[in-house]
PDB file of N, CA and C in Angstrom:
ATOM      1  N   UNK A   1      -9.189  -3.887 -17.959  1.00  0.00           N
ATOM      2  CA  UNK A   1      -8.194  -3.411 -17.001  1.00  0.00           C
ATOM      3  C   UNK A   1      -8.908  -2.829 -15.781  1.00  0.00           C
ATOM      4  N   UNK A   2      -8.401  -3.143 -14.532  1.00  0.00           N
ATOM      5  CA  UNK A   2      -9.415  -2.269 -13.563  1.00  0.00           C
ATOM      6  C   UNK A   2      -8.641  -1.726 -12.957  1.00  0.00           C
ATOM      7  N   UNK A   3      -9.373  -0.384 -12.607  1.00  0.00           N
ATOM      8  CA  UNK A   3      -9.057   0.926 -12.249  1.00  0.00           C
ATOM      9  C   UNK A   3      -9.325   0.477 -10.947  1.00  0.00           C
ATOM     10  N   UNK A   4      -8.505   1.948 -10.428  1.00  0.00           N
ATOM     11  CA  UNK A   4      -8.858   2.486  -9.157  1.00  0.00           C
ATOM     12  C   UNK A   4      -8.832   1.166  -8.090  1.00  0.00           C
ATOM     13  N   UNK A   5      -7.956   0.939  -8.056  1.00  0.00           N
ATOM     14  CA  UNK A   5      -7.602  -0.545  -7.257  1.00  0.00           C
ATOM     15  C   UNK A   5      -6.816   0.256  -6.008  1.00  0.00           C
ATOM     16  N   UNK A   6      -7.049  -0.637  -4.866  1.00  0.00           N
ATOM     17  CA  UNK A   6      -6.406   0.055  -3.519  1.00  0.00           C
ATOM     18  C   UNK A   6      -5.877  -1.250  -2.998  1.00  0.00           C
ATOM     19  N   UNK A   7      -3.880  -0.765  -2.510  1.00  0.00           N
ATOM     20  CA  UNK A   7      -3.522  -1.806  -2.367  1.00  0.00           C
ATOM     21  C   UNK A   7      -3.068  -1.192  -1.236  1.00  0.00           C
ATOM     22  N   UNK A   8      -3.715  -2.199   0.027  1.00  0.00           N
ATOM     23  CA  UNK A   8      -3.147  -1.677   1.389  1.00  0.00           C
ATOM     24  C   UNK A   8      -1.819  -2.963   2.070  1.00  0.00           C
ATOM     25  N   UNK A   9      -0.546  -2.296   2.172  1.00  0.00           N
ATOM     26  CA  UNK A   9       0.474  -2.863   2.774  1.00  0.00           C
ATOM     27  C   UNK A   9       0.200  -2.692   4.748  1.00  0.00           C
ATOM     28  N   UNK A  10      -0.143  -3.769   5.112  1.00  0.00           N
ATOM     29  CA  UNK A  10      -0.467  -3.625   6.587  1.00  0.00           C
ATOM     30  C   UNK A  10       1.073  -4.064   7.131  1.00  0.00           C
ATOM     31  N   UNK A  11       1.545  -3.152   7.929  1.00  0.00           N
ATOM     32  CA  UNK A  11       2.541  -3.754   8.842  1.00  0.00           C
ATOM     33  C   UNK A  11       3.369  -2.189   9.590  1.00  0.00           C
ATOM     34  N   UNK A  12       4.062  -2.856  10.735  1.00  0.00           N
ATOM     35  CA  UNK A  12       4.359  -1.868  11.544  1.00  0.00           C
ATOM     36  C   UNK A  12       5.801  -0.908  10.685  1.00  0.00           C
ATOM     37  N   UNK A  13       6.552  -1.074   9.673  1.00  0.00           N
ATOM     38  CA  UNK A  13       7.149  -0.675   9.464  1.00  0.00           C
ATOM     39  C   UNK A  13       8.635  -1.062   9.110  1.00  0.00           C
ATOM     40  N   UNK A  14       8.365  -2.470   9.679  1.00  0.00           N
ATOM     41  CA  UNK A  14       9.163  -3.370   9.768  1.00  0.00           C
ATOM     42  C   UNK A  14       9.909  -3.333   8.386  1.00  0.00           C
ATOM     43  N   UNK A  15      11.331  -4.250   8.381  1.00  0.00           N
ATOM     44  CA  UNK A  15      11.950  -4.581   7.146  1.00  0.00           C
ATOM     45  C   UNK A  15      11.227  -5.457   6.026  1.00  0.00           C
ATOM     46  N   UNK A  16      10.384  -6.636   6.585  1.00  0.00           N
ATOM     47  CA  UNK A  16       9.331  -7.296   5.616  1.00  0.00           C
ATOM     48  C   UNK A  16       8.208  -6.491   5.532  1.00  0.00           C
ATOM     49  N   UNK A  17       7.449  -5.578   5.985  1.00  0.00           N
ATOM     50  CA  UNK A  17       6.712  -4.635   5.432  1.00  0.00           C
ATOM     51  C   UNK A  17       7.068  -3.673   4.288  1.00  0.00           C
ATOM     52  N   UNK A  18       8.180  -3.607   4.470  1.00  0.00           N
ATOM     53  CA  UNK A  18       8.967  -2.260   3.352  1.00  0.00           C
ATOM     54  C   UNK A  18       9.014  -3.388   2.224  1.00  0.00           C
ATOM     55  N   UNK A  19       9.637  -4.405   2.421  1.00  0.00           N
ATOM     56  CA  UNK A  19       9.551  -4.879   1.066  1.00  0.00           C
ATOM     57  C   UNK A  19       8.228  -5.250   0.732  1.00  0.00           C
ATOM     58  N   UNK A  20       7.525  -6.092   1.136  1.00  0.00           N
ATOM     59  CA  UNK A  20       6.173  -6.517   0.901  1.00  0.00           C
ATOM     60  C   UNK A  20       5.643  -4.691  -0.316  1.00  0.00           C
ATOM     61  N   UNK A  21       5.927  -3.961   0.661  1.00  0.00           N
ATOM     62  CA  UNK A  21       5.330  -2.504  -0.022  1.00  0.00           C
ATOM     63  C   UNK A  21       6.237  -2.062  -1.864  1.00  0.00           C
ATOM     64  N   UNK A  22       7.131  -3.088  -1.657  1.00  0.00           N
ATOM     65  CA  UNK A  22       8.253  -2.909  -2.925  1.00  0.00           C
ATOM     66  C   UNK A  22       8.077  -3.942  -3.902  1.00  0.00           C
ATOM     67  N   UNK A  23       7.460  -4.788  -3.448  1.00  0.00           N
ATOM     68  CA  UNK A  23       6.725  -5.818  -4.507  1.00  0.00           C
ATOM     69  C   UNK A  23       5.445  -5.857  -4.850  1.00  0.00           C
ATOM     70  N   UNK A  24       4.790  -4.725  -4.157  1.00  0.00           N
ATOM     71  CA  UNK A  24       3.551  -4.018  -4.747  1.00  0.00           C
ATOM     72  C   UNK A  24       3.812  -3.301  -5.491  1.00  0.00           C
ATOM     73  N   UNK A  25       4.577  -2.301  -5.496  1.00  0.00           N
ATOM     74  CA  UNK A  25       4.784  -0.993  -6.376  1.00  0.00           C
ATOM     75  C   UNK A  25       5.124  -1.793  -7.391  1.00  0.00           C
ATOM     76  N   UNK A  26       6.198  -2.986  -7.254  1.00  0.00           N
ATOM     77  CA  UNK A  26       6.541  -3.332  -9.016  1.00  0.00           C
ATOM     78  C   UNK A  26       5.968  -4.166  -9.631  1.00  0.00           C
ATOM     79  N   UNK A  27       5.204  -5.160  -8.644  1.00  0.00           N
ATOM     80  CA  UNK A  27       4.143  -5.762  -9.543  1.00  0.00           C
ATOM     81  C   UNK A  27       3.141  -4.716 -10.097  1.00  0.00           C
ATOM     82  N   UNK A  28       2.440  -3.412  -9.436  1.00  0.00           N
ATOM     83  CA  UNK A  28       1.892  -2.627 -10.048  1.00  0.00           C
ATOM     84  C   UNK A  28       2.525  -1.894 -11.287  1.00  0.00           C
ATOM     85  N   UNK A  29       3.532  -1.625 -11.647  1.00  0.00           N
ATOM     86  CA  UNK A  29       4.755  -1.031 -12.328  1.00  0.00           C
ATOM     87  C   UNK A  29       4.697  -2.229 -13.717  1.00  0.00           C
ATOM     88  N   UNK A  30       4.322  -3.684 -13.451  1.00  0.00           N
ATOM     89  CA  UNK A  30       5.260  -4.340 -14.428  1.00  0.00           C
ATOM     90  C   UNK A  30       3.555  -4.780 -15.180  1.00  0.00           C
ATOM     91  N   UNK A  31       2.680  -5.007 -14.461  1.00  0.00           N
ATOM     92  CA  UNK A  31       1.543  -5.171 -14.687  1.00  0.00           C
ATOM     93  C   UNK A  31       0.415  -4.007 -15.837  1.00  0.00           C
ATOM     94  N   UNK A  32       1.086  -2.759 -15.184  1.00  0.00           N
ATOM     95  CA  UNK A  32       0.181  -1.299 -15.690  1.00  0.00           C
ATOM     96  C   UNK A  32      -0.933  -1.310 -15.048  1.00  0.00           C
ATOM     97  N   UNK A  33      -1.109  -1.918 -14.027  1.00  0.00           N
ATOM     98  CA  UNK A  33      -2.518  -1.631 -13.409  1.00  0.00           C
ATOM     99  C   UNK A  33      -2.565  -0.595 -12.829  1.00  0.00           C
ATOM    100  N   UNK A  34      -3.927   0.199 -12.845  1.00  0.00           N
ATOM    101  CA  UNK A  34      -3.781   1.772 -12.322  1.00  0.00           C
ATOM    102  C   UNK A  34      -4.365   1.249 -10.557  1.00  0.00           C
ATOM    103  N   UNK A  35      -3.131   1.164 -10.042  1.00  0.00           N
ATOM    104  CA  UNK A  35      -3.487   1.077  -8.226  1.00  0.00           C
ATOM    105  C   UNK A  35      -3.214   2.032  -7.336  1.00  0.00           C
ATOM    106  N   UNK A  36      -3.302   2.193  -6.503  1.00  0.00           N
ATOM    107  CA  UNK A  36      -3.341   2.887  -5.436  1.00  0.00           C
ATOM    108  C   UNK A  36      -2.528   2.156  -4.171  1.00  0.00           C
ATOM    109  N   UNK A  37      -1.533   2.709  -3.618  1.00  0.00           N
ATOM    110  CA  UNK A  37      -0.558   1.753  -3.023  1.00  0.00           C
ATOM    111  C   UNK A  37      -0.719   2.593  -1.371  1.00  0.00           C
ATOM    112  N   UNK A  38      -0.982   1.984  -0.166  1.00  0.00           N
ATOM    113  CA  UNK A  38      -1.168   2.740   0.415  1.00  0.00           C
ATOM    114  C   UNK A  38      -0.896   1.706   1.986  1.00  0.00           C
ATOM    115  N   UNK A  39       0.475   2.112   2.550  1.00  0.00           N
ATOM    116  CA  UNK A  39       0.858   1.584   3.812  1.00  0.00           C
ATOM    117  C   UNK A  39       0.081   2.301   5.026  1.00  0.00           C
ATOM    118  N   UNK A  40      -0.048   0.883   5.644  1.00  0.00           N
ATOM    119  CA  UNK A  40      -0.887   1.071   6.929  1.00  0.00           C
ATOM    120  C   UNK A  40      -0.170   0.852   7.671  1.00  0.00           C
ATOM    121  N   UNK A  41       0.054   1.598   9.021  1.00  0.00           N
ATOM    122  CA  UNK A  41       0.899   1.521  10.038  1.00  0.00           C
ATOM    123  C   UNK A  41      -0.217   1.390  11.366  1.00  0.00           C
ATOM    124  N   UNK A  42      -1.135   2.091  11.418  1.00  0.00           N
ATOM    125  CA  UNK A  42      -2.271   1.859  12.145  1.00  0.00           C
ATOM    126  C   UNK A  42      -2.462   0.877  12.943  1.00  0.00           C
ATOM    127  N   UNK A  43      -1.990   0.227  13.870  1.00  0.00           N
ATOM    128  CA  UNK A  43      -2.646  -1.023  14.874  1.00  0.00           C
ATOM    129  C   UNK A  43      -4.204  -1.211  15.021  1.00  0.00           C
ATOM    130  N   UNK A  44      -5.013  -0.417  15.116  1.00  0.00           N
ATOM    131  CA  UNK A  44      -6.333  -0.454  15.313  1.00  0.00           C
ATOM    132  C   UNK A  44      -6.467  -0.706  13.865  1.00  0.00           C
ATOM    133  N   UNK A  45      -6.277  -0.562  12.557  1.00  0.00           N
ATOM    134  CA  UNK A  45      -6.708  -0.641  11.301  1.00  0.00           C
ATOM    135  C   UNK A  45      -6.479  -1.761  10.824  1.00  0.00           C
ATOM    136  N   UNK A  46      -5.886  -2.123  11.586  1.00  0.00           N
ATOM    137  CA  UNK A  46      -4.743  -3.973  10.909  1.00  0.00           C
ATOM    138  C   UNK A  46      -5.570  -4.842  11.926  1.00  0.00           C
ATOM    139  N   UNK A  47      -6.335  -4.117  13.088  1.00  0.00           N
ATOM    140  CA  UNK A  47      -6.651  -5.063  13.760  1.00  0.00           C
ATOM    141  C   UNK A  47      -8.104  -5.440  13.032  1.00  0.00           C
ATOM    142  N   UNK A  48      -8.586  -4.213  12.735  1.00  0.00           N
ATOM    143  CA  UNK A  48      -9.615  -4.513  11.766  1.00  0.00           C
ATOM    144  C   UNK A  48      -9.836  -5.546  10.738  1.00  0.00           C
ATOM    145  N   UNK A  49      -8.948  -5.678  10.230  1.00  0.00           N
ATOM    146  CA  UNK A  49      -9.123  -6.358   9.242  1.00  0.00           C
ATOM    147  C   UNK A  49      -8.830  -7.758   9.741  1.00  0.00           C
ATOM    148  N   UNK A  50      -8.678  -8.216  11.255  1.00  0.00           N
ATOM    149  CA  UNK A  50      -8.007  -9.572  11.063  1.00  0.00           C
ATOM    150  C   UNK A  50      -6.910 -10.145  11.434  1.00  0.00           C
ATOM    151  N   UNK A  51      -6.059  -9.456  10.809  1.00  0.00           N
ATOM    152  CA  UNK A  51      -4.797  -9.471  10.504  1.00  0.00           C
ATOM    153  C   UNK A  51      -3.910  -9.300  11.810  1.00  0.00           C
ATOM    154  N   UNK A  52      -3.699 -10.684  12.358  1.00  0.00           N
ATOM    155  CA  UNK A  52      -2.554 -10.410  13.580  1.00  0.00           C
ATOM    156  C   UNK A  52      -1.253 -10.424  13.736  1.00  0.00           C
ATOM    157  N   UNK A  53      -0.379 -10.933  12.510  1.00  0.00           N
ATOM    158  CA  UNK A  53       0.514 -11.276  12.159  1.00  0.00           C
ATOM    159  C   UNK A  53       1.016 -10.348  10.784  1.00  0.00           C
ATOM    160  N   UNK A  54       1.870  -9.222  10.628  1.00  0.00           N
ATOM    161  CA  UNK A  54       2.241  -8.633   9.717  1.00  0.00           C
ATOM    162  C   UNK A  54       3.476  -9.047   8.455  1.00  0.00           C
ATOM    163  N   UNK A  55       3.672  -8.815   8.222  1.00  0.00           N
ATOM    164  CA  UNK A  55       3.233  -8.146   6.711  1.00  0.00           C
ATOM    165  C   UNK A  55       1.847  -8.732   6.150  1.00  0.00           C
ATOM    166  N   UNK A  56       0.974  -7.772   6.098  1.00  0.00           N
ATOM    167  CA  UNK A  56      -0.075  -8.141   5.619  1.00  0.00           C
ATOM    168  C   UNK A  56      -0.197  -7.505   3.935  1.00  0.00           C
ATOM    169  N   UNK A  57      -1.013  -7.964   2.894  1.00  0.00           N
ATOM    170  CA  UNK A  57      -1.418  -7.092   1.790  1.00  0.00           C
ATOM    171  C   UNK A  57      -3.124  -7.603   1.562  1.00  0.00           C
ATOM    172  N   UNK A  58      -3.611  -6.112   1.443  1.00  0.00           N
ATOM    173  CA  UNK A  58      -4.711  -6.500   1.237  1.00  0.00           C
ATOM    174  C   UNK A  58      -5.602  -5.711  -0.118  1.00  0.00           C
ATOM    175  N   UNK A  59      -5.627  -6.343  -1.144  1.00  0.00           N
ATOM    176  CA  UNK A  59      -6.445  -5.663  -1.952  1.00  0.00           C
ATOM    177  C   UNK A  59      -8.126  -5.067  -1.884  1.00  0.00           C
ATOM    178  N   UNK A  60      -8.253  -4.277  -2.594  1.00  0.00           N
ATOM    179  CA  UNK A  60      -9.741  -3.842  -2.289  1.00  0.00           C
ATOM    180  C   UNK A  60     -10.687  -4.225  -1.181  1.00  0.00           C
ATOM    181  N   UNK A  61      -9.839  -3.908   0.190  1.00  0.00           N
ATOM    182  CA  UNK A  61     -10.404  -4.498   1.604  1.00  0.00           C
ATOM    183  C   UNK A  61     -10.542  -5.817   1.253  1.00  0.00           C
ATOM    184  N   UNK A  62      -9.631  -6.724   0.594  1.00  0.00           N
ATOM    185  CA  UNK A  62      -9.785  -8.212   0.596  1.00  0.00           C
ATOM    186  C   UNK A  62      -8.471  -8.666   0.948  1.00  0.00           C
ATOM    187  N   UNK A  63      -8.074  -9.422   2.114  1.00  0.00           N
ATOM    188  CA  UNK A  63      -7.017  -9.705   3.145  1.00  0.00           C
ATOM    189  C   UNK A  63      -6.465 -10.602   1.899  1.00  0.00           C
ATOM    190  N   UNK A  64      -5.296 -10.706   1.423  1.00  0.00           N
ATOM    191  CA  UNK A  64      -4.743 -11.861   0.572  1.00  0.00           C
ATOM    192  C   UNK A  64      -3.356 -12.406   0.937  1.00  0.00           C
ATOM    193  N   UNK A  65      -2.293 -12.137   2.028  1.00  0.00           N
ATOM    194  CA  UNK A  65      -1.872 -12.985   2.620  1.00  0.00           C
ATOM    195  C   UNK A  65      -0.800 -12.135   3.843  1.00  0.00           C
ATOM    196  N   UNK A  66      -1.001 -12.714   4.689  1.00  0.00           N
ATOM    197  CA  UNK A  66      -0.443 -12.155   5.959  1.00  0.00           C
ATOM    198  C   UNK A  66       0.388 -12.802   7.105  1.00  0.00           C
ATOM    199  N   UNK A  67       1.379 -12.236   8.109  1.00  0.00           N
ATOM    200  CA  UNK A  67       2.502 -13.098   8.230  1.00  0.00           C
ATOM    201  C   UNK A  67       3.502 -13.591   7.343  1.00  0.00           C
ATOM    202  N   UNK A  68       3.530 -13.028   5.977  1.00  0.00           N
ATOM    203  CA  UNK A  68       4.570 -13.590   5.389  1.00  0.00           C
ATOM    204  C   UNK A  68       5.131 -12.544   4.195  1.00  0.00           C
ATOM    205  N   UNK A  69       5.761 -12.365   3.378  1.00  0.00           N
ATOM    206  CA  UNK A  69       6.188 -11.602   2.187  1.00  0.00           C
ATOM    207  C   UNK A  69       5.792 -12.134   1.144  1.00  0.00           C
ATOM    208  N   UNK A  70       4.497 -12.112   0.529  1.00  0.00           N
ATOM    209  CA  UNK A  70       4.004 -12.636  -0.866  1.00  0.00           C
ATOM    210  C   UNK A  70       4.914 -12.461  -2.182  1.00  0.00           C
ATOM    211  N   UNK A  71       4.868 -13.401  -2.588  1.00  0.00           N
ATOM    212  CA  UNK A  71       5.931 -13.208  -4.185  1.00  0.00           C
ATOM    213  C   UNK A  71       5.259 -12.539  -5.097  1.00  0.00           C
ATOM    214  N   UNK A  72       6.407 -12.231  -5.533  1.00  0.00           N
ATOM    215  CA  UNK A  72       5.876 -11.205  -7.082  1.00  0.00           C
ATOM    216  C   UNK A  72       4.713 -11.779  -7.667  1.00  0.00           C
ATOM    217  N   UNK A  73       4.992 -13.246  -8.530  1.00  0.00           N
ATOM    218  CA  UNK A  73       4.358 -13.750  -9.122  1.00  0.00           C
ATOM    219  C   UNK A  73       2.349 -13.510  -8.413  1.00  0.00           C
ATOM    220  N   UNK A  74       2.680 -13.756  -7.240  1.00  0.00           N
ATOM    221  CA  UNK A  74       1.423 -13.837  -6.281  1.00  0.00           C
ATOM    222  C   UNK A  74       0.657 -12.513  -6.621  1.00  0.00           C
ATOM    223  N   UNK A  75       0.944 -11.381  -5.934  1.00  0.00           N
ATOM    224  CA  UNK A  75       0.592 -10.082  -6.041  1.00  0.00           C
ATOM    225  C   UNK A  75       0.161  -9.666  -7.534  1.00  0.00           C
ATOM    226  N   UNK A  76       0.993  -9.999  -8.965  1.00  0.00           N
ATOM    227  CA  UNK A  76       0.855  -9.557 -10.265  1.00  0.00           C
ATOM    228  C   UNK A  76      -0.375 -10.748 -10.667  1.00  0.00           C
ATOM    229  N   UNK A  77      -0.827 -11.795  -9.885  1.00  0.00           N
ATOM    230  CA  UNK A  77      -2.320 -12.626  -9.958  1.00  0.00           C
ATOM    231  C   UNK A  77      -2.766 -12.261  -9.389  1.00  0.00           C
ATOM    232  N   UNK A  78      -2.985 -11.733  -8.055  1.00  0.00           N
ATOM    233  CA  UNK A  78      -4.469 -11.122  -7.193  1.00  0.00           C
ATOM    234  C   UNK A  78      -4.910  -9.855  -7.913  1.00  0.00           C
ATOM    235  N   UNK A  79      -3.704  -8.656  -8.489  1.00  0.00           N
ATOM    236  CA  UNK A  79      -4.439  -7.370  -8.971  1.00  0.00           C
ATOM    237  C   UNK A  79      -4.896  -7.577 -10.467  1.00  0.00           C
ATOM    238  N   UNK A  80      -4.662  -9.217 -11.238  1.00  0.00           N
ATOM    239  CA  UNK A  80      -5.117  -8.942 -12.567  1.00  0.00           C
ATOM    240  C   UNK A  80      -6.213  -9.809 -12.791  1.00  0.00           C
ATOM    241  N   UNK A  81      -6.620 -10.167 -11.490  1.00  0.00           N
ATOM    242  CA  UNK A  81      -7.626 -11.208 -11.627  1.00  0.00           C
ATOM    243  C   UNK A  81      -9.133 -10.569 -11.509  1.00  0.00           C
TER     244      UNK A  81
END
């Protein structure tokens, strides 16, 4: 099982950011993975990473998909892999 996982929701706040951030919490929730859920609102921090197009999610500073709302299924495979 891995710990201490950091799951950053990049986006301005938007309605697909909030959810994107709600299918983290429950894939984290349905999974038991011990994560760390943590929205970025930051423009300079999102720019960092890449990411020009929001809703972004990015696990352990690893960009895994952006511009779009990742599915459950998606998110509960990137944190158990």
């Amino acid at each position: 099982m891995v710990k201490d996982m950091k799951i950053e929701v990049l986006g301005s706040g938007c309605a697909k950011c909030n959810k994107t951030k709600e299918l983290a919490e429950k894939a984290v929730k349905e999974t038991g993975v011990d994560a760390e859920i943590v929205k970025v609102e930051d423009f300079e921090t999102i720019l960092n990473y890449g990411v020009m197009i929001t809703p972004a999610l990015v696990i352990d500073g690893d960009v895994k998909i952006a511009g779009k709302i990742p599915s459950l299924d998606d998110i509960k495979k990137w944190i158990t892999e």
